[in-house]
Protein backbone atom coordinates (compact mmCIF):
# COMPACT_ATOMS: atom_id res chain seq x y z
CA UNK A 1 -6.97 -18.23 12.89
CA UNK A 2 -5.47 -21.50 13.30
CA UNK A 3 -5.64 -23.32 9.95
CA UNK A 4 -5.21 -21.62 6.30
CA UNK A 5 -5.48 -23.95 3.11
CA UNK A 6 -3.84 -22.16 0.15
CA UNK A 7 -4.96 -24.04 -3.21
CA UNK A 8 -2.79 -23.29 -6.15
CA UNK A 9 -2.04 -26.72 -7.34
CA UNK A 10 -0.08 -26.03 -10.44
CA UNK A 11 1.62 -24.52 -12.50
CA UNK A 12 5.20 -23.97 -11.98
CA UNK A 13 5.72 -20.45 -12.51
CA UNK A 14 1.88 -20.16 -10.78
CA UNK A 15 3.00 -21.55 -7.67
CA UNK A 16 6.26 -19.58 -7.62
CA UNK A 17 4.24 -16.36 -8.00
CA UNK A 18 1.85 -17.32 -4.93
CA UNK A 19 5.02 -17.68 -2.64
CA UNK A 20 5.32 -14.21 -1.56
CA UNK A 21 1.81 -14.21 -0.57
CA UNK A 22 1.65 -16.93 2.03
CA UNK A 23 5.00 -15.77 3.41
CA UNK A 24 3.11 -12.99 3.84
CA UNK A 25 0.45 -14.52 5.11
CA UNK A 26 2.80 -16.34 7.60
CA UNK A 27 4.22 -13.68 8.30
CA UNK A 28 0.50 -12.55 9.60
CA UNK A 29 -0.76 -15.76 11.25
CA UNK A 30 2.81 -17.44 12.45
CA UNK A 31 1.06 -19.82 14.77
CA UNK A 32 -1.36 -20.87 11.73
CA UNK A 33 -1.08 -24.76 10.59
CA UNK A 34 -1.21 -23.65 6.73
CA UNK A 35 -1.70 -26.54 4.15
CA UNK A 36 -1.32 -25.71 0.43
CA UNK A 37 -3.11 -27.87 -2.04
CA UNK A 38 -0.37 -28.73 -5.05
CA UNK A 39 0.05 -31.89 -7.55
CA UNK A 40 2.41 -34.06 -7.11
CA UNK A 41 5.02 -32.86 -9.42
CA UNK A 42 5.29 -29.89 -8.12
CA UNK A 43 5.81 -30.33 -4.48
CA UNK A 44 10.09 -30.16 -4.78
CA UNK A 45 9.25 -26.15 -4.67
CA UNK A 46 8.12 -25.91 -1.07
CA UNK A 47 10.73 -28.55 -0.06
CA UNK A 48 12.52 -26.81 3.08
CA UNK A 49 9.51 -23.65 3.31
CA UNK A 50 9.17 -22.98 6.64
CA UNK A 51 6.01 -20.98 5.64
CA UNK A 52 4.00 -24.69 4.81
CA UNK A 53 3.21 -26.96 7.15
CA UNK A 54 1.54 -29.48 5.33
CA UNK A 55 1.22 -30.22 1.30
CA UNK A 56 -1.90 -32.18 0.05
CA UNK A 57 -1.37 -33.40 -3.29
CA UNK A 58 -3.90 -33.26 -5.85
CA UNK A 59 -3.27 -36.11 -8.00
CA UNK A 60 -4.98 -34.60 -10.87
CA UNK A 61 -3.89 -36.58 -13.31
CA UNK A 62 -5.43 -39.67 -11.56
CA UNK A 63 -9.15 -38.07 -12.27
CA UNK A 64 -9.48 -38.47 -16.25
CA UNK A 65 -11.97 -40.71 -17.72
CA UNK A 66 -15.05 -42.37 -17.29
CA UNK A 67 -13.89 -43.60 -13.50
CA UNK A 68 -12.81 -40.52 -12.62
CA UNK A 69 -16.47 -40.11 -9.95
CA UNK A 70 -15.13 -43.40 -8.37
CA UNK A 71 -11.40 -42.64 -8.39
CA UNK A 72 -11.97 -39.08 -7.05
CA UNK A 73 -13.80 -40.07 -4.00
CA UNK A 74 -11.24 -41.28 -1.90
CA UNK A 75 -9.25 -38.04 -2.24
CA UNK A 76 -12.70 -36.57 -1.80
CA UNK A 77 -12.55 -38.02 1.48
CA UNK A 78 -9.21 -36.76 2.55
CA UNK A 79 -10.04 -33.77 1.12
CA UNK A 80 -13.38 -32.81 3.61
CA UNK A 81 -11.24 -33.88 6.47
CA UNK A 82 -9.13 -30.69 6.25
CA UNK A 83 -11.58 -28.26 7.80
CA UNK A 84 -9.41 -25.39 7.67
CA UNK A 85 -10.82 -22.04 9.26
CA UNK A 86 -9.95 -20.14 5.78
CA UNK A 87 -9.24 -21.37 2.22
CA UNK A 88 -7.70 -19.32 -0.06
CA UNK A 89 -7.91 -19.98 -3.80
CA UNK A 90 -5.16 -18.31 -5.25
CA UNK A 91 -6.45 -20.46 -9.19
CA UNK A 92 -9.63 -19.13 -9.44
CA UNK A 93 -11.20 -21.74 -11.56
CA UNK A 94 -14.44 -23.76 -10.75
CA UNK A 95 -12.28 -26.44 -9.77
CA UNK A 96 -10.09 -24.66 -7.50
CA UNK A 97 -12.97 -23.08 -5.89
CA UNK A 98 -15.32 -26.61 -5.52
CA UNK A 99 -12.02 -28.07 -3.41
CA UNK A 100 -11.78 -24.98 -1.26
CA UNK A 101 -15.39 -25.92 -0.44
CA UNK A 102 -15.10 -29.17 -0.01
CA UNK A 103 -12.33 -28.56 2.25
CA UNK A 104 -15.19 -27.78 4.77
CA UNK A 105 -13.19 -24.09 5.03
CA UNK A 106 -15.50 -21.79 7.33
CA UNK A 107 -14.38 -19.24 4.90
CA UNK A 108 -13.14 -18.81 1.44
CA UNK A 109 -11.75 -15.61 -0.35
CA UNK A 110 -11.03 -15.45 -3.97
CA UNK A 111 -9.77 -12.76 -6.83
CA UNK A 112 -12.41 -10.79 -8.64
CA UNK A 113 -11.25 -11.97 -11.83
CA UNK A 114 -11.62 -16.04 -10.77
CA UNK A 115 -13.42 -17.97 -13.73
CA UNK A 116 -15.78 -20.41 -14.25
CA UNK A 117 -18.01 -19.33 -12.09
CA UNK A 118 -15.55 -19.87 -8.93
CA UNK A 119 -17.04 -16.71 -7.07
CA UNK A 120 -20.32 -18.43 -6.27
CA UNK A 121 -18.28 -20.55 -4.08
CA UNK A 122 -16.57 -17.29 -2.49
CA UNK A 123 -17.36 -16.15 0.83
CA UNK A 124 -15.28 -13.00 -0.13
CA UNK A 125 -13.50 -11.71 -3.06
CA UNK A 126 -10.78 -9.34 -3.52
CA UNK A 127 -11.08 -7.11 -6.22
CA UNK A 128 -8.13 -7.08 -8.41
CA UNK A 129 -7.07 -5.83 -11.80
CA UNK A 130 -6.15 -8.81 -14.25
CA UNK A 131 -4.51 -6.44 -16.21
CA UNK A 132 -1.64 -7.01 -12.89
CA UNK A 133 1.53 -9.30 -12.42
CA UNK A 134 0.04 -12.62 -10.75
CA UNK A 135 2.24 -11.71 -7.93
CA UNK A 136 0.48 -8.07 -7.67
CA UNK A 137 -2.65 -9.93 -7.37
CA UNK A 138 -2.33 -12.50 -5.26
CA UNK A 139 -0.82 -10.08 -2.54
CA UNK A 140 -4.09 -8.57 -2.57
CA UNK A 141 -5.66 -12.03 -1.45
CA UNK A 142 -3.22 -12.00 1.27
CA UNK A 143 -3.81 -8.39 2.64
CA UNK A 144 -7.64 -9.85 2.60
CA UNK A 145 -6.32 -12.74 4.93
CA UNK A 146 -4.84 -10.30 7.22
CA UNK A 147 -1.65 -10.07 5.59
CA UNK A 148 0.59 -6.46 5.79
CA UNK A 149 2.22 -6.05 2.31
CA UNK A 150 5.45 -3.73 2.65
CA UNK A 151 8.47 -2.89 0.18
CA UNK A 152 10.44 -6.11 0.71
CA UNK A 153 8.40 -9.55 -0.03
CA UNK A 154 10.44 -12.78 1.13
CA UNK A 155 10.27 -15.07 -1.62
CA UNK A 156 11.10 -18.64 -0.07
CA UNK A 157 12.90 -20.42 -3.05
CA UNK A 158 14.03 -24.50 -2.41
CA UNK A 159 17.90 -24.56 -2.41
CA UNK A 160 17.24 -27.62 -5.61
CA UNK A 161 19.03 -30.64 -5.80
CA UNK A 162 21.98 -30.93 -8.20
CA UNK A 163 21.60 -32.25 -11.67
CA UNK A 164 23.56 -35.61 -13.00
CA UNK A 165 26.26 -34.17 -15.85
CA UNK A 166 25.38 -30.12 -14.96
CA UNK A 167 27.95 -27.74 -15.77
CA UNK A 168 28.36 -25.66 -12.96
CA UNK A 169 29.89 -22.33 -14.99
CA UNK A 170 28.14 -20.14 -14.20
CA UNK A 171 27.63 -21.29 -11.18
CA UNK A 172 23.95 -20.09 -10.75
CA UNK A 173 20.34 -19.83 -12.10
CA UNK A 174 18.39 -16.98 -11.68
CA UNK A 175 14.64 -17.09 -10.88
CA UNK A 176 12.36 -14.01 -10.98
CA UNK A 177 9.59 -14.29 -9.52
CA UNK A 178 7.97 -11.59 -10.75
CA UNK A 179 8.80 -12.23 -14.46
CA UNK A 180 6.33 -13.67 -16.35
């Protein structure tokens, strides 16, 4: 496989849940060019991820309105240049699944439990439990992309920039990602 689009394009705690899936998913396909489609304001979290190659943004909040048709296409565009051999939509909403289409992906697996009716666009679909942890799921994508889940996940976390006027006592923050 030589190209993997991941789409999970928001939210925070979302896209910090699908991390230890594509490192997995790295992990399977290391020579893979893997692209993950995010908005804009969330891109500082794969800043430094060795397990990304590319980011292309979603500017979501540019498609509101009545131009949203005309203001879409150009991303549109962009968009169906991808071609990826395998998109993987980790949101499972209609949305989600009509840009892992549109992507031109030869393939594209989804969760059981996607909404909207994102599963007609599915070329496969692992069957998960809703009732799990996002991260539970979304590992079960992964395994369907080739992935081999084990005991220890790798959780690729940016090292953040400092803040203006931060205390530094105590001099960490602590980020589960399998909290919810």
């Amino acid at each position: 496989m030589e190209s993997i689009l991941i789409i999970k394009p928001s939210s925070l705690g979302d896209i910090v849940h699908t991390l230890p899936a594509v490192a997995a998913i790295r992990d399977a396909h290391p020579q893979a060019t893997i692209t993950w489609v995010m908005n804009p304001e969330f891109t500082p979290l794969l800043r430094g991820n060795s397990d990304v190659n590319h980011i292309h943004i979603f500017p979501r909040r540019e498609f509101s309105g009545l131009g949203t048709p005309v203001s879409m296409m150009p991303w549109l565009k962009e968009t169906r240049k991808l071609r990826p051999d395998l998109a993987l939509d980790f949101q499972g909403l209609l949305r989600s699944a009509f840009i892992a289409r549109v992507s031109g992906a030869k393939q594209v697996y989804g969760m059981s439990d996607g909404r909207e009716g994102s599963r007609f666009f599915y070329s496969r679909t692992a069957k998960v439990n809703r009732h799990e942890h996002a991260v539970e799921r979304y590992l079960k994508l992964a395994e369907m992309a080739g992935a081999q889940i084990g005991d220890a996940l790798r959780c690729p976390l940016p090292t953040g920039d400092p803040l203006p006027r931060f205390d530094e006592f105590p001099p960490f923050i602590l980020l589960h990602p399998f909290a919810r």
